[in-house]
PDB file of N, CA and C in Angstrom:
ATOM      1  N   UNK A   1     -26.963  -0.484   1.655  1.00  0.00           N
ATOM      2  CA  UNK A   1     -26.412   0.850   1.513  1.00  0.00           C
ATOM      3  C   UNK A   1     -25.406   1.141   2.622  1.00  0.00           C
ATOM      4  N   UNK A   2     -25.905   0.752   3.757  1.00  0.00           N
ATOM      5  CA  UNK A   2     -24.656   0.919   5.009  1.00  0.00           C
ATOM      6  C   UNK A   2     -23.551   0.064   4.601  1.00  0.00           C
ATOM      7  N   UNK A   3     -23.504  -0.970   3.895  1.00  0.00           N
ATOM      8  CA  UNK A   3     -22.174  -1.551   3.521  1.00  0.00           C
ATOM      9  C   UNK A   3     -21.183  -0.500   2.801  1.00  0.00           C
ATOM     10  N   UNK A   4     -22.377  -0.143   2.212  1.00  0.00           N
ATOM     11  CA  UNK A   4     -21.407   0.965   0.727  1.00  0.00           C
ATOM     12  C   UNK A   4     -20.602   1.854   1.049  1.00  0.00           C
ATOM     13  N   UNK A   5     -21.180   2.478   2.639  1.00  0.00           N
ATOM     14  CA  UNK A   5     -20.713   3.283   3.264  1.00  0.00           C
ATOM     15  C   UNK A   5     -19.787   3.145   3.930  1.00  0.00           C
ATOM     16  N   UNK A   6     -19.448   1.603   4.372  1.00  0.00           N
ATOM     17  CA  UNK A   6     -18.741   1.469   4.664  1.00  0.00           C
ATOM     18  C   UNK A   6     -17.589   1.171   4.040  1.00  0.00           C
ATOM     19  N   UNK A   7     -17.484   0.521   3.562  1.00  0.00           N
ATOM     20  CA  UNK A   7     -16.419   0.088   2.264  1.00  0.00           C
ATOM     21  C   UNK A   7     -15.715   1.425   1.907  1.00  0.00           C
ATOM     22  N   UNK A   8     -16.736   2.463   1.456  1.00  0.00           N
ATOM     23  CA  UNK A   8     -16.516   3.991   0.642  1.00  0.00           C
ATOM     24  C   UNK A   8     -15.204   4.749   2.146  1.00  0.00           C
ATOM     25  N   UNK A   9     -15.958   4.423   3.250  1.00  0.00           N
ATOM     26  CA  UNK A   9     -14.915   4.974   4.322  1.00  0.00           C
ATOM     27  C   UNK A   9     -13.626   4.521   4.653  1.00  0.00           C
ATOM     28  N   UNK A  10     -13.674   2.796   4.399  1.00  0.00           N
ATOM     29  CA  UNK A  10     -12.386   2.308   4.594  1.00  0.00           C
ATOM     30  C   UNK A  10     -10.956   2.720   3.454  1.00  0.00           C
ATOM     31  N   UNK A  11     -12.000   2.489   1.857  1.00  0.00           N
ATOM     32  CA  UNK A  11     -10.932   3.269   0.843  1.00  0.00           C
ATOM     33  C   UNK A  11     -10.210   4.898   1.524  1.00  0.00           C
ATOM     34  N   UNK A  12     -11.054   5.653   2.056  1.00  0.00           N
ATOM     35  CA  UNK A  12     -10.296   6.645   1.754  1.00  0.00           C
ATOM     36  C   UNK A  12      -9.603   6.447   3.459  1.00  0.00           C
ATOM     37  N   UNK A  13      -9.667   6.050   3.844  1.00  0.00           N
ATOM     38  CA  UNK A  13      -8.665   5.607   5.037  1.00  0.00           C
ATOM     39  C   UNK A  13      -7.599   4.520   4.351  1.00  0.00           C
ATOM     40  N   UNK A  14      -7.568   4.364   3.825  1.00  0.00           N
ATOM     41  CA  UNK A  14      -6.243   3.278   3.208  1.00  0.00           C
ATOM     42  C   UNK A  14      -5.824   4.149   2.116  1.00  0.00           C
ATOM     43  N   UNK A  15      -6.426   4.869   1.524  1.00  0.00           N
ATOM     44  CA  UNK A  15      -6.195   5.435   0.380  1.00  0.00           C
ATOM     45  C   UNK A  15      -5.033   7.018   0.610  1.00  0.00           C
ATOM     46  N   UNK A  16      -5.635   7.990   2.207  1.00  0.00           N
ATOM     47  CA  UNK A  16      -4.755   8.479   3.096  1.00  0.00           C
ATOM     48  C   UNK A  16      -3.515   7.813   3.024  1.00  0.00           C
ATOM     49  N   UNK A  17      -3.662   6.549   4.094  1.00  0.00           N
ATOM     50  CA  UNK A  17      -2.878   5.733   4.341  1.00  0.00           C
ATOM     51  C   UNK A  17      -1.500   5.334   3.255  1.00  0.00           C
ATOM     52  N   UNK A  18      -1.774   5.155   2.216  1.00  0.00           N
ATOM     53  CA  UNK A  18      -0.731   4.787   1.121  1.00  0.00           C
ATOM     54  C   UNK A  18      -0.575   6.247   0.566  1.00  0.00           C
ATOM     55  N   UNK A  19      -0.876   6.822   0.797  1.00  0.00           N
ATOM     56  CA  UNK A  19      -0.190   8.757   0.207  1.00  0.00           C
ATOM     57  C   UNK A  19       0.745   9.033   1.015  1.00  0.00           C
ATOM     58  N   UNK A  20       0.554   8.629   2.767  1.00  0.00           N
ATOM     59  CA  UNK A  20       1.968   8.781   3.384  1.00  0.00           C
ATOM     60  C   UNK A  20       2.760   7.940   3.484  1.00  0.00           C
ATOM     61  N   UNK A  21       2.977   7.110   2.225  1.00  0.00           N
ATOM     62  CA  UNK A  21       4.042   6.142   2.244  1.00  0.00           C
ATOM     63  C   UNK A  21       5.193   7.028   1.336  1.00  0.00           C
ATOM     64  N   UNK A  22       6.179   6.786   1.239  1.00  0.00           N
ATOM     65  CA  UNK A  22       7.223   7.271   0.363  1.00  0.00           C
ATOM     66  C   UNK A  22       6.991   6.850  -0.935  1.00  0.00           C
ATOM     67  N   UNK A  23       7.367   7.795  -2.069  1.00  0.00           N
ATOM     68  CA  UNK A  23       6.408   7.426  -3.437  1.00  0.00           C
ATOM     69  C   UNK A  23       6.915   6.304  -4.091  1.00  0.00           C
ATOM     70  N   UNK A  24       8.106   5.545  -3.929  1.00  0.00           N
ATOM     71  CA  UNK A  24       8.255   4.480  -4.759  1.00  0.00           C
ATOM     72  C   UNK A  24       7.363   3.738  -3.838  1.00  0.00           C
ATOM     73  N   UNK A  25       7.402   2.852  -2.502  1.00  0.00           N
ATOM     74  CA  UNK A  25       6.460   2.463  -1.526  1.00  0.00           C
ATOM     75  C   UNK A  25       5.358   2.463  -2.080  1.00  0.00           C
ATOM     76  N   UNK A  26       4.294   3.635  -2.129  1.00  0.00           N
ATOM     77  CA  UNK A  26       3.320   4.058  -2.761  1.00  0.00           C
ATOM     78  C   UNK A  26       2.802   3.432  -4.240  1.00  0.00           C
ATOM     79  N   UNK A  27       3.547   3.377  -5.528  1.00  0.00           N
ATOM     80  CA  UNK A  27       3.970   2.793  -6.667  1.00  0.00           C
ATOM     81  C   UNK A  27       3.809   2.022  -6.219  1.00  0.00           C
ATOM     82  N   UNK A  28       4.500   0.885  -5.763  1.00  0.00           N
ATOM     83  CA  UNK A  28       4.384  -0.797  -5.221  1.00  0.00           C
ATOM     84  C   UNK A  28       3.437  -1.019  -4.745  1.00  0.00           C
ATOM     85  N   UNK A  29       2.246  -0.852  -3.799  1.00  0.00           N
ATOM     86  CA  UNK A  29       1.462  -0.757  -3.468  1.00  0.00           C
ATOM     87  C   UNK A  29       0.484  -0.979  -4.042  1.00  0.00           C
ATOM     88  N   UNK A  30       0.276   0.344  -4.557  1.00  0.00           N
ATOM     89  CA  UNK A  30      -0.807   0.160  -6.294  1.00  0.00           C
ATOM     90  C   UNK A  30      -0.395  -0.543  -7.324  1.00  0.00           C
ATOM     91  N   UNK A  31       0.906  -0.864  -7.365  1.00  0.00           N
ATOM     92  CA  UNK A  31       1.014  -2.008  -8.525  1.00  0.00           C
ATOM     93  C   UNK A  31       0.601  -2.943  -8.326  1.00  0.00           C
ATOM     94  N   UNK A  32       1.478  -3.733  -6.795  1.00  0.00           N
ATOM     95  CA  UNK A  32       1.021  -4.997  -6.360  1.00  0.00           C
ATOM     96  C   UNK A  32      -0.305  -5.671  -6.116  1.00  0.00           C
ATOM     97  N   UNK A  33      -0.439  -4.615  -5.266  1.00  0.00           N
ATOM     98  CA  UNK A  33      -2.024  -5.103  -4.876  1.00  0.00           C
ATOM     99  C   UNK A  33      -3.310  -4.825  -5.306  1.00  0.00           C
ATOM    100  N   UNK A  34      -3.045  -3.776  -6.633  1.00  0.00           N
ATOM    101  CA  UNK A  34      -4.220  -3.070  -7.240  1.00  0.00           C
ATOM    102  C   UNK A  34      -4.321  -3.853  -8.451  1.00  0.00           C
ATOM    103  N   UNK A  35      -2.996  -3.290  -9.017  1.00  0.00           N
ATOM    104  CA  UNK A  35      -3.227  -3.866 -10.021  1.00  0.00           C
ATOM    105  C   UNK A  35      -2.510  -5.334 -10.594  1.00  0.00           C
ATOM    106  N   UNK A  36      -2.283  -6.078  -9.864  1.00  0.00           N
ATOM    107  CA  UNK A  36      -1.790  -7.851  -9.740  1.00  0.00           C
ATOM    108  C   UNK A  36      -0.128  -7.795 -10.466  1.00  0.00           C
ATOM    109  N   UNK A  37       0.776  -7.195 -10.372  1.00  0.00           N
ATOM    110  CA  UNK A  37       1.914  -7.178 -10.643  1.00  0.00           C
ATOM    111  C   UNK A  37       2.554  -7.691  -9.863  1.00  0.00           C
ATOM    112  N   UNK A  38       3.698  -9.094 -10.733  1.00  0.00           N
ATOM    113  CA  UNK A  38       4.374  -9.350  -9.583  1.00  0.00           C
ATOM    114  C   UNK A  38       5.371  -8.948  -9.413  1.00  0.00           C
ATOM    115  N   UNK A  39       6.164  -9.696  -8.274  1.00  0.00           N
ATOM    116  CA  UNK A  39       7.263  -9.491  -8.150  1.00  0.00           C
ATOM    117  C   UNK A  39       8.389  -8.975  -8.802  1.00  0.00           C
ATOM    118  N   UNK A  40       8.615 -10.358  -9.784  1.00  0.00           N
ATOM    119  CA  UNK A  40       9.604  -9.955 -10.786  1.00  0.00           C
ATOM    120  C   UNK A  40       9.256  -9.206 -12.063  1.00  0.00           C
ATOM    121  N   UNK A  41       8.230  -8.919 -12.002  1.00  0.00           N
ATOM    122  CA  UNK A  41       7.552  -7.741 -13.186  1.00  0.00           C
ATOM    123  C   UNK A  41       7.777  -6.515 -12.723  1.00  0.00           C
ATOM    124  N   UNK A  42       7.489  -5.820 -11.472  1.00  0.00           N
ATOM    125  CA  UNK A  42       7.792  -4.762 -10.786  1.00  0.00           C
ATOM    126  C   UNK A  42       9.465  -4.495 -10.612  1.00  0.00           C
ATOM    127  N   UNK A  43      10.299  -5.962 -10.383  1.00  0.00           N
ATOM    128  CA  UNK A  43      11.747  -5.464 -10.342  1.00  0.00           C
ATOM    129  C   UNK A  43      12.159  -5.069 -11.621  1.00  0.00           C
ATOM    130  N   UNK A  44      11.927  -5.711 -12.873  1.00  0.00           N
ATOM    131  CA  UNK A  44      12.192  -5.471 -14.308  1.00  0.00           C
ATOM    132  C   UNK A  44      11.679  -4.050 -14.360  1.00  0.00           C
ATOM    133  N   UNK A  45      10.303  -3.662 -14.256  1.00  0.00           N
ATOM    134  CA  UNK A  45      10.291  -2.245 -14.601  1.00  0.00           C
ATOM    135  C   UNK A  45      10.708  -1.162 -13.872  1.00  0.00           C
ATOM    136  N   UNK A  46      10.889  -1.334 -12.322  1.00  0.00           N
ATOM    137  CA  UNK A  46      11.977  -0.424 -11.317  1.00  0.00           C
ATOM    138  C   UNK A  46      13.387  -0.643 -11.341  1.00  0.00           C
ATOM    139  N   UNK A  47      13.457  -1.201 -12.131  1.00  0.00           N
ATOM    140  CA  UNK A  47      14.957  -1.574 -12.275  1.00  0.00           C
ATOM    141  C   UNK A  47      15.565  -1.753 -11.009  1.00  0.00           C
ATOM    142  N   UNK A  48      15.402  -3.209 -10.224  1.00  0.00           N
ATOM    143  CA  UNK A  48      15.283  -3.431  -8.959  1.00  0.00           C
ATOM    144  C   UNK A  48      15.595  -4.974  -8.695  1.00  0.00           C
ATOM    145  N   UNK A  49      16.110  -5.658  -7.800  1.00  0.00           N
ATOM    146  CA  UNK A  49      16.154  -7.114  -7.666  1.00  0.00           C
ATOM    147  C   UNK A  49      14.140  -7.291  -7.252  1.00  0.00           C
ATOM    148  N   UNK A  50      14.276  -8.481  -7.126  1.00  0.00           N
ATOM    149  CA  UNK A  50      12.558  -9.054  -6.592  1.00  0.00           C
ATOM    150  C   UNK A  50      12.334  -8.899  -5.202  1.00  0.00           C
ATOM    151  N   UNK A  51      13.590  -9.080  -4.249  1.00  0.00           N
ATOM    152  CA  UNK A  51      14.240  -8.573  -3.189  1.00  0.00           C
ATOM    153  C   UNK A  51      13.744  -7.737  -2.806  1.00  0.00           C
ATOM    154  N   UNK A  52      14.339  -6.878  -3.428  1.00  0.00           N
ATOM    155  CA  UNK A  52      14.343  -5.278  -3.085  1.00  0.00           C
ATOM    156  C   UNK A  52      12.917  -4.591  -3.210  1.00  0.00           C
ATOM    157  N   UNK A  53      12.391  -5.428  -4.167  1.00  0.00           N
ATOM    158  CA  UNK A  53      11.055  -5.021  -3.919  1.00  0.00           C
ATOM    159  C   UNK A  53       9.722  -5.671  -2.572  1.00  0.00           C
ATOM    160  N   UNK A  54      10.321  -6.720  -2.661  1.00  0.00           N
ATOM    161  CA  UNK A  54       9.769  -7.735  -2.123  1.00  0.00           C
ATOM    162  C   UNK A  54       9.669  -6.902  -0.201  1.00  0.00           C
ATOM    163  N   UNK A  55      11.382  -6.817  -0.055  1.00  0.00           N
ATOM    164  CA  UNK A  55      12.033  -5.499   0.758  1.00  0.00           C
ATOM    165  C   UNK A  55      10.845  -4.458   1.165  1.00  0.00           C
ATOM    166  N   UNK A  56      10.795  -3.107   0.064  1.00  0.00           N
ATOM    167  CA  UNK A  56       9.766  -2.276   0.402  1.00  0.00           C
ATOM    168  C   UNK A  56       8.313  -2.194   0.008  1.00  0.00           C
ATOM    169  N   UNK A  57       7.801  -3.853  -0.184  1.00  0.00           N
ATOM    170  CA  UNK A  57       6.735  -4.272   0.168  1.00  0.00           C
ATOM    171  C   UNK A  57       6.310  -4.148   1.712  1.00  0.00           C
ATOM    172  N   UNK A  58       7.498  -5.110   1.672  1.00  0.00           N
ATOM    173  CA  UNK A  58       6.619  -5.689   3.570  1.00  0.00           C
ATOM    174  C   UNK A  58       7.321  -4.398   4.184  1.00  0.00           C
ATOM    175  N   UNK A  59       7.986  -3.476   3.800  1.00  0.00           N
ATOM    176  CA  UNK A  59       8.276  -2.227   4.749  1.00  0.00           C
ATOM    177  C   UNK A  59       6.526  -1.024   4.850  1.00  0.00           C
ATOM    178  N   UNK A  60       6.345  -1.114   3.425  1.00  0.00           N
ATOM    179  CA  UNK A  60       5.310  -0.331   3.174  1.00  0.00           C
ATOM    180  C   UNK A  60       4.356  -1.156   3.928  1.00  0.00           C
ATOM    181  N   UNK A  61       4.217  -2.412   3.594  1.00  0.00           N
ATOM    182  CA  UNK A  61       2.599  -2.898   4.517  1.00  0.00           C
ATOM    183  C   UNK A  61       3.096  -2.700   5.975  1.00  0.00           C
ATOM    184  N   UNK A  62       3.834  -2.529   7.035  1.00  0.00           N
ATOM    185  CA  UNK A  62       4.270  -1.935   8.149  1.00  0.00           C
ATOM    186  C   UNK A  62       3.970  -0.588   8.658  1.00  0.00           C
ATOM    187  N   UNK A  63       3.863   0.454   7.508  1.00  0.00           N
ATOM    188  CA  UNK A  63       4.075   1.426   7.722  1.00  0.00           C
ATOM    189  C   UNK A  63       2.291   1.738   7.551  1.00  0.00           C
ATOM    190  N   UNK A  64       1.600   0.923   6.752  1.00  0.00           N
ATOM    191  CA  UNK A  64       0.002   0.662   6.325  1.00  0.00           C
ATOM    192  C   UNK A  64      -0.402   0.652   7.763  1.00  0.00           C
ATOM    193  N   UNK A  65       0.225  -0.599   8.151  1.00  0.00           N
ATOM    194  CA  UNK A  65      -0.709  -0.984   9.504  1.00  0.00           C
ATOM    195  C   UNK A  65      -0.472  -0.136  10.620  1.00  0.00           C
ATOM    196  N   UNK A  66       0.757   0.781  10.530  1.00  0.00           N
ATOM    197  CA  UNK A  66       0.801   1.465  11.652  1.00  0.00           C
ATOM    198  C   UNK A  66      -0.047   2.837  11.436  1.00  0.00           C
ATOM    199  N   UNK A  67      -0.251   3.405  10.041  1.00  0.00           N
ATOM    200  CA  UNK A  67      -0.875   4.510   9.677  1.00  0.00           C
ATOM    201  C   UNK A  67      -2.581   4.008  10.280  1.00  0.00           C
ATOM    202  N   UNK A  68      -3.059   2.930   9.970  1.00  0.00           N
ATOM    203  CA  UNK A  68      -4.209   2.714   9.966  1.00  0.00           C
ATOM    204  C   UNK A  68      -4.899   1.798  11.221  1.00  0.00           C
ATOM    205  N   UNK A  69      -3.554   1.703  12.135  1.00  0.00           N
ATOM    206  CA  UNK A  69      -3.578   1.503  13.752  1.00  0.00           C
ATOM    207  C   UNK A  69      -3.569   2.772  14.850  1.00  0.00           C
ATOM    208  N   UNK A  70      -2.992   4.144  13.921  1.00  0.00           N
ATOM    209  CA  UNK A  70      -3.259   5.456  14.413  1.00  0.00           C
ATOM    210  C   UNK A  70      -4.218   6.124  14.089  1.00  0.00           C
ATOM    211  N   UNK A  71      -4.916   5.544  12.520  1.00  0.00           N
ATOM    212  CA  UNK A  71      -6.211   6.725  12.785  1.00  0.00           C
ATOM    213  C   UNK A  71      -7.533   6.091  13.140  1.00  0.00           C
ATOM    214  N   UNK A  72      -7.078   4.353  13.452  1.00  0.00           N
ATOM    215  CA  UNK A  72      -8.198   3.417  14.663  1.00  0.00           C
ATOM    216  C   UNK A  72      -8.115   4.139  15.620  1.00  0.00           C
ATOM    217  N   UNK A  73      -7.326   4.809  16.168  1.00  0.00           N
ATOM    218  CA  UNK A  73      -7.017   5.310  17.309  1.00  0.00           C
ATOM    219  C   UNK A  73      -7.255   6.610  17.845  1.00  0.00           C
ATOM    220  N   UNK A  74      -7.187   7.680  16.660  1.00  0.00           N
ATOM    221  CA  UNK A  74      -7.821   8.513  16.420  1.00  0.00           C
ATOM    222  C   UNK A  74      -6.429   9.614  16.942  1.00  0.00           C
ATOM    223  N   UNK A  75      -4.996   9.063  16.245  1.00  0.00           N
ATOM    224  CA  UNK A  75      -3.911   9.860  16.229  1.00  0.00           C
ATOM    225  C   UNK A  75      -3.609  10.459  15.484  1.00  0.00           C
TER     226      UNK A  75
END
């Protein structure tokens, strides 16, 4: 049960976390990593190079680790 609890706490700390991303960011996020979309599936339906997504992937996971390196921190 303490696992559950834990797990249950980390979602809504990541879950925070990706709400203050910018909403396409956000979109990518939950596409990619939620729901297994790739690359070039996400550029076809954002009407986007793979790049460009690929782009505000690793911008958004940056902006993840810094959101969730400030509220480790308790900023």
């Amino acid at each position: 049960l303490e696992k559950f609890g834990k797990a249950k706490s980390a979602a809504i700390i990541i879950n925070k976390c990706i709400g203050h991303l910018p909403p396409l960011a956000s979109d990518l996020v939950v596409a990619s990593y939620i729901f297994g979309f790739k690359r070039d599936e996400l550029a076809e339906i954002y009407g986007k190079t793979s790049s460009a997504i690929s782009r505000t992937l690793s911008k958004a996971g940056n902006l993840l680790k810094i959101c969730l390196r400030d509220i480790e921190h308790g900023t």
